[in-house]
C-alpha atoms as a PDB file:
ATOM      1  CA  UNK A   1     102.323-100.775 209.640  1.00  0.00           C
ATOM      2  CA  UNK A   2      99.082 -99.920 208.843  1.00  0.00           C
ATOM      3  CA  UNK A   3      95.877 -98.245 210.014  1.00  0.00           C
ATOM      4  CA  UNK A   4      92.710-100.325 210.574  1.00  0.00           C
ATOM      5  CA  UNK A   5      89.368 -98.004 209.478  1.00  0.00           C
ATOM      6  CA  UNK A   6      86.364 -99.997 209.229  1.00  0.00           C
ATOM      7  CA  UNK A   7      83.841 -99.101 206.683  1.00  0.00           C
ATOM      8  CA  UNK A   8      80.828-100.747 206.045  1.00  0.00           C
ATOM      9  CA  UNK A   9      77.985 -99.581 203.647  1.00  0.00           C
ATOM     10  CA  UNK A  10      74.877 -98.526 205.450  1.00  0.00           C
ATOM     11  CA  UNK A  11      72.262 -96.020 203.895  1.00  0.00           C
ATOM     12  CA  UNK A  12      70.682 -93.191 205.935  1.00  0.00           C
ATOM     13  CA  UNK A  13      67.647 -92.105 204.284  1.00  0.00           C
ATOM     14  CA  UNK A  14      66.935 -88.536 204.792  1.00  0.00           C
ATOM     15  CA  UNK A  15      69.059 -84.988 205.255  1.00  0.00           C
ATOM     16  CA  UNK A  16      68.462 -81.713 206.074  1.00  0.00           C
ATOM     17  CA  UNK A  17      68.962 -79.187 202.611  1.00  0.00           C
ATOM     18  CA  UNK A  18      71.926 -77.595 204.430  1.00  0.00           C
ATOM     19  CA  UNK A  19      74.000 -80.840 204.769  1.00  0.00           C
ATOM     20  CA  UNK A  20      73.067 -82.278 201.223  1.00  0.00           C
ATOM     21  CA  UNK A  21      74.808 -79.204 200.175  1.00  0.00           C
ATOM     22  CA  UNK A  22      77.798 -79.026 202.550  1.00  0.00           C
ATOM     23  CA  UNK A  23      78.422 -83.009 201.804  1.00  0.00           C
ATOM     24  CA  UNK A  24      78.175 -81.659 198.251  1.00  0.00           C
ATOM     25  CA  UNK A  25      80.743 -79.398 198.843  1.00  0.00           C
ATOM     26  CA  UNK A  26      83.034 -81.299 201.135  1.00  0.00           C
ATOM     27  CA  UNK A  27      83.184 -84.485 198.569  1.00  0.00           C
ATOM     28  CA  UNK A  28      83.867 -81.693 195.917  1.00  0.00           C
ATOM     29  CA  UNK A  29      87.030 -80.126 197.363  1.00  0.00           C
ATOM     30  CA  UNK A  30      88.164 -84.037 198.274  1.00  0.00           C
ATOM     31  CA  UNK A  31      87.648 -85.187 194.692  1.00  0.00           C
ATOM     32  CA  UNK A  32      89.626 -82.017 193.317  1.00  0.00           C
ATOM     33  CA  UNK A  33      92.445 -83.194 195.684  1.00  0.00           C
ATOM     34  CA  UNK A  34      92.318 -86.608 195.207  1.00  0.00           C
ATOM     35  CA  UNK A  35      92.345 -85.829 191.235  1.00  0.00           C
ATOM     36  CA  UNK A  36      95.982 -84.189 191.506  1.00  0.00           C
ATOM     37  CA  UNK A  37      97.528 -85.812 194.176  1.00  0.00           C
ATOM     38  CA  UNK A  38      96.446 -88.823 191.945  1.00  0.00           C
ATOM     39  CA  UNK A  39      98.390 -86.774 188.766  1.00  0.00           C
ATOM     40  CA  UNK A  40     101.607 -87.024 190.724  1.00  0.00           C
ATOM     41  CA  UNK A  41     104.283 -89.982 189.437  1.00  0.00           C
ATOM     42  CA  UNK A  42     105.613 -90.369 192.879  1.00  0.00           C
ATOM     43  CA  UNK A  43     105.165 -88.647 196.230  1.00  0.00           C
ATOM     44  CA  UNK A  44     107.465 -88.784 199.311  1.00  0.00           C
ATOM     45  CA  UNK A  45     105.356 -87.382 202.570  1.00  0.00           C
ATOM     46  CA  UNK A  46     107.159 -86.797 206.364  1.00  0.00           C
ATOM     47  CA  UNK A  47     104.579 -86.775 208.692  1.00  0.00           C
ATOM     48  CA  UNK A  48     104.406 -86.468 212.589  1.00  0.00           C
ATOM     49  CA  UNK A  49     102.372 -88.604 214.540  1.00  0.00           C
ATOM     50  CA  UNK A  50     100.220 -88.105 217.663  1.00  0.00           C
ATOM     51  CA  UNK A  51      98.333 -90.090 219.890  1.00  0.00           C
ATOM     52  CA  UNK A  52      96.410 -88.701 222.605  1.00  0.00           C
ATOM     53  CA  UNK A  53      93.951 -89.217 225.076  1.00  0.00           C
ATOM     54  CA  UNK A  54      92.961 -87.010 228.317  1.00  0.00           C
ATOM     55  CA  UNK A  55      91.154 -89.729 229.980  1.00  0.00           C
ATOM     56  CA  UNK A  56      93.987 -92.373 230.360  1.00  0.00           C
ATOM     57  CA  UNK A  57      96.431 -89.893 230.193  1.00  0.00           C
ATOM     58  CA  UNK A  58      98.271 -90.816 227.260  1.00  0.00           C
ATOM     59  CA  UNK A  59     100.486 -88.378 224.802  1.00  0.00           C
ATOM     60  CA  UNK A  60     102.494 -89.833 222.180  1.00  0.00           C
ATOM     61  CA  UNK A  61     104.243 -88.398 219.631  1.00  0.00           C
ATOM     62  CA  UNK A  62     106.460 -90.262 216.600  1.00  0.00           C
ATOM     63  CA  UNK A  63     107.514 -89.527 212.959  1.00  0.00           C
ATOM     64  CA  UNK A  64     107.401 -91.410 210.084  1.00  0.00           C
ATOM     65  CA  UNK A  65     107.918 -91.018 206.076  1.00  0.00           C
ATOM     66  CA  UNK A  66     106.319 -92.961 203.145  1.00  0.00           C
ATOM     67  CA  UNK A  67     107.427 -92.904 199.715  1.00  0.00           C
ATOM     68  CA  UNK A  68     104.267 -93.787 196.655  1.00  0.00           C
ATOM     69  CA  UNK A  69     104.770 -94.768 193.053  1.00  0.00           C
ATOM     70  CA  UNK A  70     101.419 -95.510 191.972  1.00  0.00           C
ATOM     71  CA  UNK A  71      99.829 -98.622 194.129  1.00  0.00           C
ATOM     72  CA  UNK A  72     103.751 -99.493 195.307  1.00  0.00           C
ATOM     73  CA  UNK A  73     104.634 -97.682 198.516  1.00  0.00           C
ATOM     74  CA  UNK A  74     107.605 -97.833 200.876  1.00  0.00           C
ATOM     75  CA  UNK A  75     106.499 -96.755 204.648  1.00  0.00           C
ATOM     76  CA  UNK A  76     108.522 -96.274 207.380  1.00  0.00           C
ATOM     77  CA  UNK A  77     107.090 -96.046 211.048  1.00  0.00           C
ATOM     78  CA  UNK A  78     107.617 -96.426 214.384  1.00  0.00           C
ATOM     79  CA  UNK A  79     110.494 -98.729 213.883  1.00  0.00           C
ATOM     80  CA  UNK A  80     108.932-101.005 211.076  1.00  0.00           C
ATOM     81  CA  UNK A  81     109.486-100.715 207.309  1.00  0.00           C
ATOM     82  CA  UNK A  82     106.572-101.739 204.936  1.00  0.00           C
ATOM     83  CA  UNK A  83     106.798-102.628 201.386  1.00  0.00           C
ATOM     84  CA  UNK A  84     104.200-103.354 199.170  1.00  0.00           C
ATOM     85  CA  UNK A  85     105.602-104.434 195.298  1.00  0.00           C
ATOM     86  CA  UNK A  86     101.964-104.295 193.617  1.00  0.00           C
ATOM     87  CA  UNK A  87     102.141-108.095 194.484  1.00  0.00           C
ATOM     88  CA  UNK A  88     103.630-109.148 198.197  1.00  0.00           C
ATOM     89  CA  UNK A  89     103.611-106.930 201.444  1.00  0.00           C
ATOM     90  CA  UNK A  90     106.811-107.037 203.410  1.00  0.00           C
ATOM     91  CA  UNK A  91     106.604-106.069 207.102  1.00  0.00           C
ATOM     92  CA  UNK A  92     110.258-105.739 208.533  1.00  0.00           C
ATOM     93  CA  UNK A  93     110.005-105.623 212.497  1.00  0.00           C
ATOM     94  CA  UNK A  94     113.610-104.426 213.167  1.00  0.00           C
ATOM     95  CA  UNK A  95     113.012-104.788 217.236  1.00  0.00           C
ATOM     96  CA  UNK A  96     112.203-108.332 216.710  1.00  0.00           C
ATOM     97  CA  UNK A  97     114.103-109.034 213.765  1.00  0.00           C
ATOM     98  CA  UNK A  98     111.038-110.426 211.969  1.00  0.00           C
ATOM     99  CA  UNK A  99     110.198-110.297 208.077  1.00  0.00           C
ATOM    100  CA  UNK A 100     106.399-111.279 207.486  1.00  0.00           C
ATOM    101  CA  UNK A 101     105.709-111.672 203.861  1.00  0.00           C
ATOM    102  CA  UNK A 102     101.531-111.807 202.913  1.00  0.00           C
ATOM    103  CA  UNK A 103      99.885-111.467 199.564  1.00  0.00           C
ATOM    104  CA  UNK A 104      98.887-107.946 198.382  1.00  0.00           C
ATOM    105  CA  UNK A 105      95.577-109.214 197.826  1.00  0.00           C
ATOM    106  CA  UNK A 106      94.865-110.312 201.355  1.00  0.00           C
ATOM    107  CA  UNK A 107      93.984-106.785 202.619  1.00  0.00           C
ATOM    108  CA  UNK A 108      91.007-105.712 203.371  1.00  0.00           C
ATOM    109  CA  UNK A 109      89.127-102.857 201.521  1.00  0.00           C
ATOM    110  CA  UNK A 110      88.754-100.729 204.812  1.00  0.00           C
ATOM    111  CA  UNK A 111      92.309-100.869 204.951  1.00  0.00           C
ATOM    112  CA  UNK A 112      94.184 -97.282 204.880  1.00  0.00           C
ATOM    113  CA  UNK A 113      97.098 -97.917 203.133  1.00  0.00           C
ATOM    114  CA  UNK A 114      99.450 -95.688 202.006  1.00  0.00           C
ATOM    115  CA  UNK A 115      98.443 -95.649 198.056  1.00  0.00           C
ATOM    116  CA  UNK A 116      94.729 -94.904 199.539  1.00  0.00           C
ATOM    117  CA  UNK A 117      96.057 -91.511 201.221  1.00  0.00           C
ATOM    118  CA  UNK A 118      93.115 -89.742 199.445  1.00  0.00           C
ATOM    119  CA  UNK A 119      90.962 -92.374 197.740  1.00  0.00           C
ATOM    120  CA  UNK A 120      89.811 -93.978 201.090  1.00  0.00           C
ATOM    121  CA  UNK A 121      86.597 -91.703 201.909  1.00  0.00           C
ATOM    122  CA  UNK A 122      84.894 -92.660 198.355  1.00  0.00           C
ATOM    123  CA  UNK A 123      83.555 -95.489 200.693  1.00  0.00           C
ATOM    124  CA  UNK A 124      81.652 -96.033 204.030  1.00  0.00           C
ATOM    125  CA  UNK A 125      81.794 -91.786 204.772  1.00  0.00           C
ATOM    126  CA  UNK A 126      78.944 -88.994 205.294  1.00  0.00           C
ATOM    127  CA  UNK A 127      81.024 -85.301 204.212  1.00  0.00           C
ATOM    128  CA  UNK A 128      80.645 -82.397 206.200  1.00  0.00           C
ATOM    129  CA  UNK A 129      82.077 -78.826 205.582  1.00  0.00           C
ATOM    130  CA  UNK A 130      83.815 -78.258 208.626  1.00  0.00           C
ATOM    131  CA  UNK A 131      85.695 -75.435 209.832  1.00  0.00           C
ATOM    132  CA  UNK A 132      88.324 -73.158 208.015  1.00  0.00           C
ATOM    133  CA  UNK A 133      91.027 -72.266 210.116  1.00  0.00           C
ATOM    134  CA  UNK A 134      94.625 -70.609 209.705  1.00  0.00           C
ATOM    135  CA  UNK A 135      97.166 -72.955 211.387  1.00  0.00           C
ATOM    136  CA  UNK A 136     100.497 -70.980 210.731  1.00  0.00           C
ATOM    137  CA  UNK A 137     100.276 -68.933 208.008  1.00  0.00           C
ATOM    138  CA  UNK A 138      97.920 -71.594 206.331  1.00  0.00           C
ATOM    139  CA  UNK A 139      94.553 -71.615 205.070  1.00  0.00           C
ATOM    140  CA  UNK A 140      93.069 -75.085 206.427  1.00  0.00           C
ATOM    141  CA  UNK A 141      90.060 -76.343 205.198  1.00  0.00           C
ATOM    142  CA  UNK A 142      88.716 -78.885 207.351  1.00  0.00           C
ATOM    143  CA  UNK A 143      86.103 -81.249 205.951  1.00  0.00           C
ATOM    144  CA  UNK A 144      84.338 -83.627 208.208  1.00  0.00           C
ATOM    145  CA  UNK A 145      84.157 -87.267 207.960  1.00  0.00           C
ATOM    146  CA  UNK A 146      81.406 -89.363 209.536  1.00  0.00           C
ATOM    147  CA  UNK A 147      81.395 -93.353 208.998  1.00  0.00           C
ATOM    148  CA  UNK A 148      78.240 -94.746 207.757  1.00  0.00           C
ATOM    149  CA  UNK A 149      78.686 -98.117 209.824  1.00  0.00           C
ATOM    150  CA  UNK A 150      77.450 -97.085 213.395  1.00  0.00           C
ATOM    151  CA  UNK A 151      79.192 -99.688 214.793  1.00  0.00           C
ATOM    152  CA  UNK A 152      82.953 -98.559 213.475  1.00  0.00           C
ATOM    153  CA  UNK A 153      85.782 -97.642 215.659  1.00  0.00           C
ATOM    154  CA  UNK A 154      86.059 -94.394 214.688  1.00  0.00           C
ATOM    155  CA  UNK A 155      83.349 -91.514 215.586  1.00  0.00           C
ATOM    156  CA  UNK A 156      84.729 -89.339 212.537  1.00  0.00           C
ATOM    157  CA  UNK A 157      87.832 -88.108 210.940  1.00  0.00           C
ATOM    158  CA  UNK A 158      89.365 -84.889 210.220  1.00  0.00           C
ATOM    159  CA  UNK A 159      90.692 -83.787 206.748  1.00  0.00           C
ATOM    160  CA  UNK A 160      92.397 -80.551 206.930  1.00  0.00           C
ATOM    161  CA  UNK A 161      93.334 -79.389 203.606  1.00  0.00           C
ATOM    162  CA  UNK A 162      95.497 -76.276 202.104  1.00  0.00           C
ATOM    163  CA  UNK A 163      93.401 -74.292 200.297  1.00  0.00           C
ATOM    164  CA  UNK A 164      96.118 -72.478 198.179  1.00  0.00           C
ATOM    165  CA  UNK A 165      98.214 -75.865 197.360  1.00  0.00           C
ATOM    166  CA  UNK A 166      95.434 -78.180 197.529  1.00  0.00           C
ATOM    167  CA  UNK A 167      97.022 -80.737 199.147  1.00  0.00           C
ATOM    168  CA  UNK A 168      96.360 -82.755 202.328  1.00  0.00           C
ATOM    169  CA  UNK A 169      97.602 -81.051 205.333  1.00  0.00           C
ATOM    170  CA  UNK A 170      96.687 -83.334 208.486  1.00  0.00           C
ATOM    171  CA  UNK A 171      94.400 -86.359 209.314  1.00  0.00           C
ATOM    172  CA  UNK A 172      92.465 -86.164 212.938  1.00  0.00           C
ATOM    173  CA  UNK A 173      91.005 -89.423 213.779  1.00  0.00           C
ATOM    174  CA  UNK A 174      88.867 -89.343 216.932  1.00  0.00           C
ATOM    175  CA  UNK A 175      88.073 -92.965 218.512  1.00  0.00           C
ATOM    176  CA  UNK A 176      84.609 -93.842 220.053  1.00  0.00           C
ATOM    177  CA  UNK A 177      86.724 -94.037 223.027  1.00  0.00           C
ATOM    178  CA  UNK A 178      87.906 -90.554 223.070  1.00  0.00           C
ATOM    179  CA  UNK A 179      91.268 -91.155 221.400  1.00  0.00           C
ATOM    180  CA  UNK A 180      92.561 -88.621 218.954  1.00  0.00           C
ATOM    181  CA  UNK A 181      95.084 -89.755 216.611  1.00  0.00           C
ATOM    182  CA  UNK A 182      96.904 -86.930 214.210  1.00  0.00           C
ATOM    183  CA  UNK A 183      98.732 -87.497 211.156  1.00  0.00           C
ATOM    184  CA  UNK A 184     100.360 -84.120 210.535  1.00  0.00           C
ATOM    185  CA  UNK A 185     102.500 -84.006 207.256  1.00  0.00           C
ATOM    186  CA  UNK A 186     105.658 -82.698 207.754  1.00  0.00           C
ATOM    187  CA  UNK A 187     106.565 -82.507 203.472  1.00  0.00           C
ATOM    188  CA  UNK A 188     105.237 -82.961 200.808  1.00  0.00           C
ATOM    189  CA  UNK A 189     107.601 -83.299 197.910  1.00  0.00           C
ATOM    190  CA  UNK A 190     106.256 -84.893 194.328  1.00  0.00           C
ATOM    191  CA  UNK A 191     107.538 -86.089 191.388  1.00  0.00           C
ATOM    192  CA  UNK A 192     111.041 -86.540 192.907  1.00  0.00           C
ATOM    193  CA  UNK A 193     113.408 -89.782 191.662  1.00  0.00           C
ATOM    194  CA  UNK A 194     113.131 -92.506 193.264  1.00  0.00           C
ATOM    195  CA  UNK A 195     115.449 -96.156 193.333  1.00  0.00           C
ATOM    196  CA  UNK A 196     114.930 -98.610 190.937  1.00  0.00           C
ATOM    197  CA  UNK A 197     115.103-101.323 193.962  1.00  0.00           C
ATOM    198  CA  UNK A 198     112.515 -98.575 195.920  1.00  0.00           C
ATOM    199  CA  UNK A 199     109.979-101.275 196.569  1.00  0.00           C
ATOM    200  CA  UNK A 200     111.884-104.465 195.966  1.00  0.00           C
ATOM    201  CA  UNK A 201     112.319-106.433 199.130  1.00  0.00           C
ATOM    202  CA  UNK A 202     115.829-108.460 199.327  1.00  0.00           C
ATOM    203  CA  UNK A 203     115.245-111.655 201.047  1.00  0.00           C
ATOM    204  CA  UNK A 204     118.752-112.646 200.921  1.00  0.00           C
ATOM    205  CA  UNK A 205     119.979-109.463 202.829  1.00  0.00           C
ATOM    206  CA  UNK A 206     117.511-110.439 205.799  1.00  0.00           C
ATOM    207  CA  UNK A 207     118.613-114.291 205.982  1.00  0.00           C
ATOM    208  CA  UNK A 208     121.984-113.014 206.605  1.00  0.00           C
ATOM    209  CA  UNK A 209     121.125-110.716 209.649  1.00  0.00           C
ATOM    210  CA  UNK A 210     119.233-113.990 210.751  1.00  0.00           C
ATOM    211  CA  UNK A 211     115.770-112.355 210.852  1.00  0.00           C
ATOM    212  CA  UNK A 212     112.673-114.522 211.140  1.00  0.00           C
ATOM    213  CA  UNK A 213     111.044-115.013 207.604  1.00  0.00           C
ATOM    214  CA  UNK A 214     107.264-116.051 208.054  1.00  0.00           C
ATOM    215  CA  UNK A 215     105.529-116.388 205.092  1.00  0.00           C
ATOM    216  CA  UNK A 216     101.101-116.269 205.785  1.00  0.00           C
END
């Protein structure tokens, strides 16, 4: 399952000297982060997920885990497994008993992905150094992401990173319609073994549970 953010490339032409710097900052820390989270051979994340919003009086609140070996991931949330081989994306729908298969090509830049857990901002995002805050014992860094396209979904996102580990604590999206949607992570465990059938989707296991196979 994934998450739509729409990024479009729009330049804003001036800046105060304060935010050049603070951007400067911001996209520093990210790129240091992004640099060894990209060093890792495989990561396996548990994350919580929360959806809220005051005005329509919505709270949810779900769990999911995602295991990455390089582009390949393995993501399982809110009762649908997603596979992507480097080639084909396999979306399992257990509640309907559905399989849809579509080419790894066929998605979008703008699409967060699982692979693009911290390569996604290099594209369509103003920085801002945000606040620093200790959230249980923790040293959070929060840097401040603001979407170029006016028109996008999103008003900004929220990065809150560890400052002693250097590694991605929670996401904070914030909709234009007031929504706030948090991906907290749970784990974070690197490097671990994985299966060698990990990201390998068996067709045959599905067409005996008589699941749907639709092929776009």
């Amino acid at each position: 399952m994934k998450i739509k953010i729409l990024s479009v490339v729009l330049f804003i032409l001036s800046f105060s000297t304060s935010f050049a710097q603070n951007s400067a900052k911001a996209k520093t820390l990210l790129d240091e982060v992004s640099a060894k989270v990209a060093s890792y051979h495989t990561i396996y994340l548990t994350f919580d997920y929360i959806l809220d919003n005051e005005k329509e009086n919505i709270h949810q609140e779900t769990n999911g885990n995602v295991k990455i070996e390089g582009e390949n991931y393995h993501l399982n949330f809110m009762g649908v497994e997603r596979i992507y081989d480097g080639k084909k994306i396999y979306t399992i729908v257990h509640e309907d008993e559905e399989v849809v298969i579509s080419d790894g090509d066929s998605e979008d830049e703008s699409d967060f992905t699982p692979s693009k857990i911290l390569t996604f901002y290099k594209k369509g995002y103003h920085f801002e150094w945000d606040k620093l805050k200790n959230i249980g014992g923790k040293s959070i860094q929060f840097i401040k992401l603001i979407p170029i396209n006016t028109n996008a979904d999103i008003r900004y996102i929220l990065l809150g990173i560890d400052t002693k580990s250097k590694n991605i604590y929670q996401v904070v999206y914030t909709g234009q319609k007031n929504t706030n949607t948090t991906f907290k992570i749970r784990s974070f465990k690197t490097n671990t073994s994985l299966s060698p059938n990990e990201f390998n989707f068996d067709e045959a296991k599905y067409k005996e549970k008589d699941y749907i196979i639709t092929r776009l």
